[in-house]
C-alpha atoms as a PDB file:
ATOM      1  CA  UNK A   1      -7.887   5.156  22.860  1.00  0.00           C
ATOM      2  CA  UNK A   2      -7.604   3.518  19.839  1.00  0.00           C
ATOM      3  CA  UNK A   3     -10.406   1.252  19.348  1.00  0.00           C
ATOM      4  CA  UNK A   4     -14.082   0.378  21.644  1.00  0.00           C
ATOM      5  CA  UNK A   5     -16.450  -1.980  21.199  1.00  0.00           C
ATOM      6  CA  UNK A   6     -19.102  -3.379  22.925  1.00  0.00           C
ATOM      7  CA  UNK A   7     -20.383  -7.043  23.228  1.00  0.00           C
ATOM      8  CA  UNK A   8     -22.998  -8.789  21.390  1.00  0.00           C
ATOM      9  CA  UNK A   9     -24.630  -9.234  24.657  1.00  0.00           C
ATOM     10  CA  UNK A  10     -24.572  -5.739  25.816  1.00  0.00           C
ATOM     11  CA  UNK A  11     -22.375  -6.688  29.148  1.00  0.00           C
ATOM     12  CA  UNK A  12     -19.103  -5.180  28.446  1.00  0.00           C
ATOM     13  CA  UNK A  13     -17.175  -2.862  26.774  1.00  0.00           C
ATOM     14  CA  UNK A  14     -13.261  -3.282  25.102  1.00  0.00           C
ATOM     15  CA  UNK A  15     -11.403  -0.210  25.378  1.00  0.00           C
ATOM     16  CA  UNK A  16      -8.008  -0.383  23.013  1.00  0.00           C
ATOM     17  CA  UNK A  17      -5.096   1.534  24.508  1.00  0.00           C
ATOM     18  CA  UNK A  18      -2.108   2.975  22.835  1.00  0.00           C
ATOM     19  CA  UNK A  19       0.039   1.736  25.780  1.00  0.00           C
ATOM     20  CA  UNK A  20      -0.296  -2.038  24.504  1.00  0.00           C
ATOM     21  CA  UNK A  21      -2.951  -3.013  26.887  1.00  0.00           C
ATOM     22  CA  UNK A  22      -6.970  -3.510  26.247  1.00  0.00           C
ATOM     23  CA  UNK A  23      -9.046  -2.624  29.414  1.00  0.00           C
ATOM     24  CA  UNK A  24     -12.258  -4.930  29.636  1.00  0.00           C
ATOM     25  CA  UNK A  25     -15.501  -2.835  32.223  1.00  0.00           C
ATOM     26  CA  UNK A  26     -18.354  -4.406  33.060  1.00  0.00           C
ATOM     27  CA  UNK A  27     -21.960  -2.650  32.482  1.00  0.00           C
ATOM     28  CA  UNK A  28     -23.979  -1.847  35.492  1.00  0.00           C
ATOM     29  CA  UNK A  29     -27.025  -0.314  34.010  1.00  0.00           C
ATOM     30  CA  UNK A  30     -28.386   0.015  37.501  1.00  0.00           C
ATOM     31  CA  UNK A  31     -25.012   1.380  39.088  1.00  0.00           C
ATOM     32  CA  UNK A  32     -24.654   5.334  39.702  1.00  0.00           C
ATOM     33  CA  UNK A  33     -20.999   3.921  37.824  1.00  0.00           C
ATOM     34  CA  UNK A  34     -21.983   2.434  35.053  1.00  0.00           C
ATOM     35  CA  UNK A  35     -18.439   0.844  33.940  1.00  0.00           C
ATOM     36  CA  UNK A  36     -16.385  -1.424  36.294  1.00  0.00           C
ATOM     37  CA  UNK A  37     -13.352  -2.677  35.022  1.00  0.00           C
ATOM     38  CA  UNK A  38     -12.876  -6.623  35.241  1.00  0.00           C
ATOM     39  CA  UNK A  39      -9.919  -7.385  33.196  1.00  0.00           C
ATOM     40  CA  UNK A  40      -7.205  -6.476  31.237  1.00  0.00           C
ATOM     41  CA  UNK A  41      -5.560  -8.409  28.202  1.00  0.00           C
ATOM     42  CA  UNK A  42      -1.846  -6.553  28.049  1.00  0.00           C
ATOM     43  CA  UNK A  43       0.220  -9.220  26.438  1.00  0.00           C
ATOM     44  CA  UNK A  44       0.352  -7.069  22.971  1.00  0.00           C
ATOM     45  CA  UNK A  45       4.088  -5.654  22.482  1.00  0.00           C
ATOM     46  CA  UNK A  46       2.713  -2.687  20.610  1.00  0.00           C
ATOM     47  CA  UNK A  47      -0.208  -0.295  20.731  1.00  0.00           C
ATOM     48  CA  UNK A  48      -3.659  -2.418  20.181  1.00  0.00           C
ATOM     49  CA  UNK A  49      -5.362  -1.242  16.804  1.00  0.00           C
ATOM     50  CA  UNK A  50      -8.504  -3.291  16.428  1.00  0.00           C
ATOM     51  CA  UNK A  51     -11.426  -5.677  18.451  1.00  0.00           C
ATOM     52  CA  UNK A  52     -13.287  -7.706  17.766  1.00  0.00           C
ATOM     53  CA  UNK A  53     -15.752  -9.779  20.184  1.00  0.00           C
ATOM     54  CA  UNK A  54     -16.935 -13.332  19.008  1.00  0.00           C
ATOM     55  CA  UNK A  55     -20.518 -13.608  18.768  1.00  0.00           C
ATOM     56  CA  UNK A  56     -21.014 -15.079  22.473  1.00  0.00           C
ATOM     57  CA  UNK A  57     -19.432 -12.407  23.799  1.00  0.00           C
ATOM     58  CA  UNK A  58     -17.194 -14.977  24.842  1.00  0.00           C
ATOM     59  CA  UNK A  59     -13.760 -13.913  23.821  1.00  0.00           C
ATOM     60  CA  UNK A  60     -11.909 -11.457  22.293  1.00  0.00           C
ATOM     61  CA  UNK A  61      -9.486 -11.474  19.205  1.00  0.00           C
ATOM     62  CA  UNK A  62      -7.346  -7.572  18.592  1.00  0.00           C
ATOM     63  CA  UNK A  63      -4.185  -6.956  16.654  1.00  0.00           C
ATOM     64  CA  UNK A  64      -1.719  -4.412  17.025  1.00  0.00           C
ATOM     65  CA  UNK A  65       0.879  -2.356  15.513  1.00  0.00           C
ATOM     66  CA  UNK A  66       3.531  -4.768  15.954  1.00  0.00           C
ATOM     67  CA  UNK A  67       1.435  -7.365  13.354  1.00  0.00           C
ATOM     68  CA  UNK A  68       0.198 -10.187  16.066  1.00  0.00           C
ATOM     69  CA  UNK A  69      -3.144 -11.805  16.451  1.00  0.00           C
ATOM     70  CA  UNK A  70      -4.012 -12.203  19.514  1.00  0.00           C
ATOM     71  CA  UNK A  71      -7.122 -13.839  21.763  1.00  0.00           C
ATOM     72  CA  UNK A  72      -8.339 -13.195  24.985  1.00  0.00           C
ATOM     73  CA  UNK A  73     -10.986 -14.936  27.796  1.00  0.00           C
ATOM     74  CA  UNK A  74     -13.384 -12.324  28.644  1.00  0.00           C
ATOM     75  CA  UNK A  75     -13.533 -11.000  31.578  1.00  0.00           C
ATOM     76  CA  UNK A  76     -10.523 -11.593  32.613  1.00  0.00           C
ATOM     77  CA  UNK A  77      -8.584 -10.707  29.546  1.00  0.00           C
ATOM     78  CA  UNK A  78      -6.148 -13.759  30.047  1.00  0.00           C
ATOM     79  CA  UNK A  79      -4.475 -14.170  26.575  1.00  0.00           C
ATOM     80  CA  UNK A  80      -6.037 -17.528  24.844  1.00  0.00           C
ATOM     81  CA  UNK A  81      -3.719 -19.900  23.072  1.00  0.00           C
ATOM     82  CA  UNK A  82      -5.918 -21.958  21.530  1.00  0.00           C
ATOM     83  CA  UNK A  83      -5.378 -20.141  18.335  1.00  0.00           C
ATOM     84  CA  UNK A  84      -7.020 -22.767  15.557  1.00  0.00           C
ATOM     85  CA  UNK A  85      -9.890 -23.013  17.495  1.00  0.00           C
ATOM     86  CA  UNK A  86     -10.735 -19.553  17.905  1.00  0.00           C
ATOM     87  CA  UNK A  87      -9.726 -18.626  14.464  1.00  0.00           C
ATOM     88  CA  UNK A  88     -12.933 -20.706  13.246  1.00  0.00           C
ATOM     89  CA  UNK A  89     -15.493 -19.275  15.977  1.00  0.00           C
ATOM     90  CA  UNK A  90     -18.290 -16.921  14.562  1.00  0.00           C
ATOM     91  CA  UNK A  91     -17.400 -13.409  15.668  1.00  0.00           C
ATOM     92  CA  UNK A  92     -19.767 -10.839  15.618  1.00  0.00           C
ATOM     93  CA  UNK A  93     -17.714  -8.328  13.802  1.00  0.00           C
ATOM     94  CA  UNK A  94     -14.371  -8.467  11.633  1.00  0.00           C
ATOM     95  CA  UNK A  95     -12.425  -5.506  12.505  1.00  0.00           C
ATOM     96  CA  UNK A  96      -8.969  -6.675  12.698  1.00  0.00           C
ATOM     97  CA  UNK A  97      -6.733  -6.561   9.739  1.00  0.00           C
ATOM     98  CA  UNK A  98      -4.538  -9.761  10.287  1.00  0.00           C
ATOM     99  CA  UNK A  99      -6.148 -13.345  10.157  1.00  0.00           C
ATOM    100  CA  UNK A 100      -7.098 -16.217   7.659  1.00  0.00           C
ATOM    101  CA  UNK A 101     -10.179 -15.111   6.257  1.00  0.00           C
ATOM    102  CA  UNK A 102      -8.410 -11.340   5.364  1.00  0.00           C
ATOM    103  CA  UNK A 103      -5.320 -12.609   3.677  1.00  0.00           C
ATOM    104  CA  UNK A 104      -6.299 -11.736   0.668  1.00  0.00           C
ATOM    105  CA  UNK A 105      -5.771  -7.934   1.694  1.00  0.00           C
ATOM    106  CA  UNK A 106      -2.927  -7.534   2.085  1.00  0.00           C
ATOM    107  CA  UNK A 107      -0.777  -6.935  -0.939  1.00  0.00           C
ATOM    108  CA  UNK A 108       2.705  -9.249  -1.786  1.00  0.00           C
ATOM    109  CA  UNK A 109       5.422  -6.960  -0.245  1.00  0.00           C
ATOM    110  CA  UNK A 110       3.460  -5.429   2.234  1.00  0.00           C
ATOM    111  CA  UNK A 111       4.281  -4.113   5.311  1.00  0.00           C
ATOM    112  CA  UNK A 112       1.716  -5.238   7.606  1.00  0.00           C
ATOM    113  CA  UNK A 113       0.482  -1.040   8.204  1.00  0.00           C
ATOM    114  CA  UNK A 114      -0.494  -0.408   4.747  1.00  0.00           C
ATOM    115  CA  UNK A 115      -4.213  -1.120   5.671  1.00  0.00           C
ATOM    116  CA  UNK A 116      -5.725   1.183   8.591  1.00  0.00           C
ATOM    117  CA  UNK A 117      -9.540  -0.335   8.684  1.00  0.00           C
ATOM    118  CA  UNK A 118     -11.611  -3.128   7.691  1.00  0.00           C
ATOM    119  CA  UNK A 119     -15.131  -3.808   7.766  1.00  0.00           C
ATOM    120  CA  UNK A 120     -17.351  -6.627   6.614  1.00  0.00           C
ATOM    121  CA  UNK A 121     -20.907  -6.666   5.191  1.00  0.00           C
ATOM    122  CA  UNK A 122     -23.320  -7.306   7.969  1.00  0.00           C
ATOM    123  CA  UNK A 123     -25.898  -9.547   6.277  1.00  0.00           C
ATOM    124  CA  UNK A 124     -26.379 -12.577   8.264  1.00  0.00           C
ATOM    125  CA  UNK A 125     -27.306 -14.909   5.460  1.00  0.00           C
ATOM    126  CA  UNK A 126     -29.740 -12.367   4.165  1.00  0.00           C
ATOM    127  CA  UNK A 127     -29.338 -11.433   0.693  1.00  0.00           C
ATOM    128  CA  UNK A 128     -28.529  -7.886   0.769  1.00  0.00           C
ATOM    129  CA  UNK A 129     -28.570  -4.994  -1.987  1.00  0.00           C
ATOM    130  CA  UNK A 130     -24.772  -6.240  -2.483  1.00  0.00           C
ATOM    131  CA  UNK A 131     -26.331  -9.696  -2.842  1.00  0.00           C
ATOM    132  CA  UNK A 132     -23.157 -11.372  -1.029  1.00  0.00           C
ATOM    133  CA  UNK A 133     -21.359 -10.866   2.236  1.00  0.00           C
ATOM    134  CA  UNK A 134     -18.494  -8.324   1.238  1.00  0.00           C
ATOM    135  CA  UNK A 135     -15.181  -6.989   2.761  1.00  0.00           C
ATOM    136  CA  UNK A 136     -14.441  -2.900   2.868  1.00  0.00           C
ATOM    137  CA  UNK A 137     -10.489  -1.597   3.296  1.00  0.00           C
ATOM    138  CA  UNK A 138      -9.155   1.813   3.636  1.00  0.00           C
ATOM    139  CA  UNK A 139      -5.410   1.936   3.250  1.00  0.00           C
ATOM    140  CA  UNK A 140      -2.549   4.475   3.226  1.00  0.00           C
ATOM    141  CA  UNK A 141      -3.009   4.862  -0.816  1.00  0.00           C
ATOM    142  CA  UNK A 142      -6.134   7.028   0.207  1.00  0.00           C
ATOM    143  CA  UNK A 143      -7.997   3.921  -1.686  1.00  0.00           C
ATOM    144  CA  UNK A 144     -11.655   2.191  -0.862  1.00  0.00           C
ATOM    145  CA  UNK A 145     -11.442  -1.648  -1.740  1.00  0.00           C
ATOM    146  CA  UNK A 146     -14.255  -4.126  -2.034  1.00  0.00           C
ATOM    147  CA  UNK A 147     -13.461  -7.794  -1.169  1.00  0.00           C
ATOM    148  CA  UNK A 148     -15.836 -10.536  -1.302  1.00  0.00           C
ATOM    149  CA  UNK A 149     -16.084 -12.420   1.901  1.00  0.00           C
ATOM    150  CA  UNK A 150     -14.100 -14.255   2.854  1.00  0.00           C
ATOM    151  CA  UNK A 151     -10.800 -12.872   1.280  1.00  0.00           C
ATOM    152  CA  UNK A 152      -8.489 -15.774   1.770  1.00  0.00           C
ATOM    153  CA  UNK A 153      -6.389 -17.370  -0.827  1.00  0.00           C
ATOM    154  CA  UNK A 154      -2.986 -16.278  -2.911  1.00  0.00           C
ATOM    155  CA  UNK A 155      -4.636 -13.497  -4.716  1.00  0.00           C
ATOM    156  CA  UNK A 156      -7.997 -12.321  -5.187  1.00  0.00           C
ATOM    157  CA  UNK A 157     -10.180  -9.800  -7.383  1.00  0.00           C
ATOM    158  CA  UNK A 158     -11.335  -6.179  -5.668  1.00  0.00           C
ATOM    159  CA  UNK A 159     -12.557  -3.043  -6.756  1.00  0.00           C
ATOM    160  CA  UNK A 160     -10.825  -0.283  -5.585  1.00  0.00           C
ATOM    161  CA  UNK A 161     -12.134   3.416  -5.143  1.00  0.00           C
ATOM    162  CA  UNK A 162     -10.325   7.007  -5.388  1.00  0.00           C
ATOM    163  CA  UNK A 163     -11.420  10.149  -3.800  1.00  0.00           C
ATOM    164  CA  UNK A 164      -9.661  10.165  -0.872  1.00  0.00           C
ATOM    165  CA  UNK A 165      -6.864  13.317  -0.843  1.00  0.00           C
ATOM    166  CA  UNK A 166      -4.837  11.048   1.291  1.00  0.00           C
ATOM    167  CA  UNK A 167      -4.675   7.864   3.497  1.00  0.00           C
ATOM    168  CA  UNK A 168      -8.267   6.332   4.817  1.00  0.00           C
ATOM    169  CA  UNK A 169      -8.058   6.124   8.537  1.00  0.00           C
ATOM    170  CA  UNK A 170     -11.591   4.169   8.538  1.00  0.00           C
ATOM    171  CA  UNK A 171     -14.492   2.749   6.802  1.00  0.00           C
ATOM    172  CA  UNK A 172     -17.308   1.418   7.942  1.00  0.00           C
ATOM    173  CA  UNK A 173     -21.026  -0.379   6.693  1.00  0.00           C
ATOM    174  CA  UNK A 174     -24.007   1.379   7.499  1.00  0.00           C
ATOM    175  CA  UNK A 175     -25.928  -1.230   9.217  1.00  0.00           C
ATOM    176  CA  UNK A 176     -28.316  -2.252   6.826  1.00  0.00           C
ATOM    177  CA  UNK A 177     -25.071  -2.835   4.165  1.00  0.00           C
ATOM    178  CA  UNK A 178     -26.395   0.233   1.348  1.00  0.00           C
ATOM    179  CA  UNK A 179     -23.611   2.282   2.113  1.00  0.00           C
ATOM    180  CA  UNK A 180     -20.432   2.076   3.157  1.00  0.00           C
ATOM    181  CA  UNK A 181     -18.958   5.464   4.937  1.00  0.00           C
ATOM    182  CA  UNK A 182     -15.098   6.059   5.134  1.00  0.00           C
ATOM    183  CA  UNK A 183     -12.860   8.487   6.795  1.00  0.00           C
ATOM    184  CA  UNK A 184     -10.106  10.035   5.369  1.00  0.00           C
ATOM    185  CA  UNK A 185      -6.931  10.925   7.378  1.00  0.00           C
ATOM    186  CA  UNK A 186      -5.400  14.485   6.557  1.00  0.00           C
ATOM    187  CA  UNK A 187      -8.015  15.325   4.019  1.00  0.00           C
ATOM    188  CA  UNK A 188     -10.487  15.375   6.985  1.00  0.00           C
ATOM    189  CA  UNK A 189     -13.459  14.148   4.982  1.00  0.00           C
ATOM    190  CA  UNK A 190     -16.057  11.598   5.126  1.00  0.00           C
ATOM    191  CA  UNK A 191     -17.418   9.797   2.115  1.00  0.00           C
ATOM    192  CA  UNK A 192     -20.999   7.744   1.489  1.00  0.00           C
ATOM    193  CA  UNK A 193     -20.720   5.455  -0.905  1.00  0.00           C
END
Protein backbone atom coordinates (compact mmCIF):
# COMPACT_ATOMS: atom_id res chain seq x y z
CA UNK A 1 0.00 0.00 0.00
CA UNK A 2 1.25 3.09 -0.87
CA UNK A 3 -1.14 5.71 -0.07
CA UNK A 4 -5.09 5.75 1.93
CA UNK A 5 -7.33 8.24 2.33
CA UNK A 6 -10.63 8.66 3.28
CA UNK A 7 -13.47 10.95 1.94
CA UNK A 8 -14.60 14.22 3.09
CA UNK A 9 -17.85 12.59 3.66
CA UNK A 10 -16.71 9.72 5.66
CA UNK A 11 -18.21 7.01 2.97
CA UNK A 12 -15.19 5.55 1.48
CA UNK A 13 -11.83 4.82 1.65
CA UNK A 14 -8.85 4.97 -1.42
CA UNK A 15 -6.40 2.38 -0.96
CA UNK A 16 -3.12 3.08 -3.39
CA UNK A 17 -1.51 -0.13 -4.62
CA UNK A 18 1.96 -0.73 -5.81
CA UNK A 19 0.53 -2.96 -8.60
CA UNK A 20 -0.83 0.26 -10.55
CA UNK A 21 -4.33 -0.06 -9.41
CA UNK A 22 -6.34 2.08 -6.55
CA UNK A 23 -9.05 -0.08 -4.78
CA UNK A 24 -12.15 2.17 -3.78
CA UNK A 25 -14.47 0.16 -0.29
CA UNK A 26 -17.39 1.41 0.82
CA UNK A 27 -18.01 2.08 4.77
CA UNK A 28 -20.64 0.07 6.46
CA UNK A 29 -20.49 1.35 9.95
CA UNK A 30 -23.32 -0.98 10.77
CA UNK A 31 -21.82 -4.10 8.83
CA UNK A 32 -19.92 -6.93 10.96
CA UNK A 33 -17.48 -5.98 7.49
CA UNK A 34 -16.99 -2.72 7.66
CA UNK A 35 -15.21 -2.21 4.07
CA UNK A 36 -16.85 -3.38 0.78
CA UNK A 37 -15.06 -2.76 -2.19
CA UNK A 38 -17.05 -0.84 -5.05
CA UNK A 39 -14.53 0.10 -7.55
CA UNK A 40 -11.31 0.12 -8.83
CA UNK A 41 -9.47 2.92 -10.94
CA UNK A 42 -6.39 0.71 -12.62
CA UNK A 43 -5.65 2.72 -15.68
CA UNK A 44 -2.16 4.04 -14.01
CA UNK A 45 0.92 2.32 -15.94
CA UNK A 46 2.98 2.50 -12.80
CA UNK A 47 2.61 2.05 -9.06
CA UNK A 48 -0.02 4.86 -7.67
CA UNK A 49 1.90 7.30 -5.21
CA UNK A 50 -0.64 9.82 -4.02
CA UNK A 51 -4.80 10.67 -3.52
CA UNK A 52 -6.44 12.98 -3.27
CA UNK A 53 -10.45 13.19 -2.97
CA UNK A 54 -12.21 16.50 -4.14
CA UNK A 55 -14.13 18.07 -1.52
CA UNK A 56 -17.60 16.30 -2.51
CA UNK A 57 -16.19 13.25 -2.22
CA UNK A 58 -17.04 13.16 -5.68
CA UNK A 59 -13.96 12.14 -7.53
CA UNK A 60 -10.65 11.25 -7.23
CA UNK A 61 -7.34 12.74 -8.73
CA UNK A 62 -3.71 10.24 -7.86
CA UNK A 63 -0.42 10.25 -9.67
CA UNK A 64 2.02 7.68 -10.03
CA UNK A 65 5.50 6.75 -10.55
CA UNK A 66 5.35 6.88 -14.16
CA UNK A 67 4.54 11.02 -13.85
CA UNK A 68 0.60 11.03 -15.00
CA UNK A 69 -2.31 12.81 -13.49
CA UNK A 70 -4.99 11.04 -13.44
CA UNK A 71 -9.01 11.36 -12.35
CA UNK A 72 -11.42 9.00 -11.40
CA UNK A 73 -15.61 8.80 -10.80
CA UNK A 74 -16.06 7.51 -7.42
CA UNK A 75 -17.35 4.61 -6.84
CA UNK A 76 -16.72 3.14 -9.65
CA UNK A 77 -13.20 4.26 -10.21
CA UNK A 78 -13.85 4.79 -14.06
CA UNK A 79 -10.90 7.04 -15.18
CA UNK A 80 -12.40 10.78 -15.87
CA UNK A 81 -11.26 12.66 -18.92
CA UNK A 82 -12.54 15.74 -18.33
CA UNK A 83 -9.19 16.91 -17.22
CA UNK A 84 -9.66 21.04 -17.25
CA UNK A 85 -12.60 20.72 -15.44
CA UNK A 86 -11.48 18.73 -12.67
CA UNK A 87 -8.19 20.43 -12.44
CA UNK A 88 -10.23 23.63 -11.13
CA UNK A 89 -12.63 21.65 -8.60
CA UNK A 90 -11.95 22.33 -4.79
CA UNK A 91 -10.32 19.20 -3.42
CA UNK A 92 -10.19 18.59 0.02
CA UNK A 93 -6.56 17.81 0.24
CA UNK A 94 -3.42 18.37 -2.16
CA UNK A 95 -1.37 15.36 -1.91
CA UNK A 96 -0.26 14.70 -5.33
CA UNK A 97 2.94 16.07 -6.62
CA UNK A 98 2.05 16.73 -10.38
CA UNK A 99 -0.64 19.42 -11.37
CA UNK A 100 -1.05 23.25 -12.13
CA UNK A 101 -1.20 24.72 -8.89
CA UNK A 102 2.34 22.64 -7.78
CA UNK A 103 4.43 23.56 -10.75
CA UNK A 104 6.33 25.65 -9.08
CA UNK A 105 7.97 22.54 -7.23
CA UNK A 106 9.46 21.04 -9.22
CA UNK A 107 12.91 22.22 -10.13
CA UNK A 108 14.10 22.98 -14.15
CA UNK A 109 15.78 19.59 -15.00
CA UNK A 110 13.92 17.54 -12.84
CA UNK A 111 13.06 14.21 -13.02
CA UNK A 112 9.58 14.01 -12.03
CA UNK A 113 10.76 11.60 -8.53
CA UNK A 114 12.83 14.16 -6.96
CA UNK A 115 9.85 15.15 -4.65
CA UNK A 116 8.36 12.18 -2.40
CA UNK A 117 5.44 14.29 -0.43
CA UNK A 118 3.48 17.33 -0.46
CA UNK A 119 1.18 18.87 1.82
CA UNK A 120 -0.77 22.09 1.90
CA UNK A 121 -1.77 24.40 4.79
CA UNK A 122 -5.22 23.52 5.91
CA UNK A 123 -6.70 26.94 6.70
CA UNK A 124 -9.87 27.34 4.93
CA UNK A 125 -9.78 31.08 4.52
CA UNK A 126 -8.89 31.44 8.15
CA UNK A 127 -5.91 33.37 8.85
CA UNK A 128 -3.63 31.02 10.44
CA UNK A 129 -0.31 31.45 12.62
CA UNK A 130 1.39 31.22 8.97
CA UNK A 131 -1.06 33.99 8.05
CA UNK A 132 -1.43 32.50 4.34
CA UNK A 133 -2.32 29.15 2.87
CA UNK A 134 1.22 27.47 2.38
CA UNK A 135 2.72 24.43 0.48
CA UNK A 136 5.23 21.77 2.45
CA UNK A 137 7.77 19.36 0.17
CA UNK A 138 10.09 16.70 1.24
CA UNK A 139 12.42 15.64 -1.52
CA UNK A 140 15.33 13.23 -2.13
CA UNK A 141 17.93 16.19 -1.04
CA UNK A 142 16.73 15.26 2.60
CA UNK A 143 15.31 19.09 2.32
CA UNK A 144 11.88 20.71 3.95
CA UNK A 145 10.52 23.48 1.49
CA UNK A 146 7.88 26.07 2.14
CA UNK A 147 5.78 27.24 -0.87
CA UNK A 148 3.13 29.71 -0.74
CA UNK A 149 -0.10 28.48 -2.12
CA UNK A 150 -0.63 28.13 -4.92
CA UNK A 151 2.91 27.38 -6.40
CA UNK A 152 2.28 27.87 -10.06
CA UNK A 153 4.26 30.00 -12.35
CA UNK A 154 8.03 29.77 -14.03
CA UNK A 155 9.80 30.10 -10.80
CA UNK A 156 8.93 30.94 -7.42
CA UNK A 157 10.54 31.90 -3.89
CA UNK A 158 10.73 28.95 -0.94
CA UNK A 159 12.45 28.40 2.09
CA UNK A 160 14.09 25.36 2.34
CA UNK A 161 15.07 23.38 5.61
CA UNK A 162 18.12 20.90 6.50
CA UNK A 163 18.17 18.30 9.11
CA UNK A 164 17.21 15.50 7.41
CA UNK A 165 20.38 12.72 7.23
CA UNK A 166 18.87 11.72 3.98
CA UNK A 167 15.81 11.83 1.60
CA UNK A 168 12.20 12.95 3.24
CA UNK A 169 9.78 10.21 2.49
CA UNK A 170 6.83 12.54 3.99
CA UNK A 171 5.65 15.64 5.55
CA UNK A 172 2.68 16.51 6.74
CA UNK A 173 0.54 19.74 8.63
CA UNK A 174 -0.65 19.16 11.93
CA UNK A 175 -4.20 20.02 11.57
CA UNK A 176 -4.47 23.21 13.06
CA UNK A 177 -1.29 24.42 10.52
CA UNK A 178 1.47 25.23 13.81
CA UNK A 179 3.56 22.54 12.85
CA UNK A 180 4.48 20.79 10.15
CA UNK A 181 5.91 17.02 10.91
CA UNK A 182 8.18 15.21 8.29
CA UNK A 183 9.59 11.82 7.88
CA UNK A 184 12.83 11.06 6.91
CA UNK A 185 13.70 7.96 4.77
CA UNK A 186 16.96 6.03 5.92
CA UNK A 187 17.66 8.34 8.77
CA UNK A 188 14.42 6.95 10.35
CA UNK A 189 13.48 10.16 12.11
CA UNK A 190 10.62 12.40 12.50
CA UNK A 191 10.90 16.14 12.79
CA UNK A 192 8.29 19.00 14.34
CA UNK A 193 8.78 22.00 12.98
Amino acid sequence: VMSLKYSPDGKYLAVALGDNCIDIYQILLQSTMPYKRVGCCNDHSGAVTHVDFDAESGYLRSTSMSNELLYCVIPSGKQSVKTEELSKKKWATHNCVLGWTVKSIWRRGSTGSDINSIDRSHSKGQSSSWGHNVCATGDDDGKVKLFRWPAFGFKQAFRSYYGHGSFVSQVRFSYDDDYLISAGGTDMSIFQW
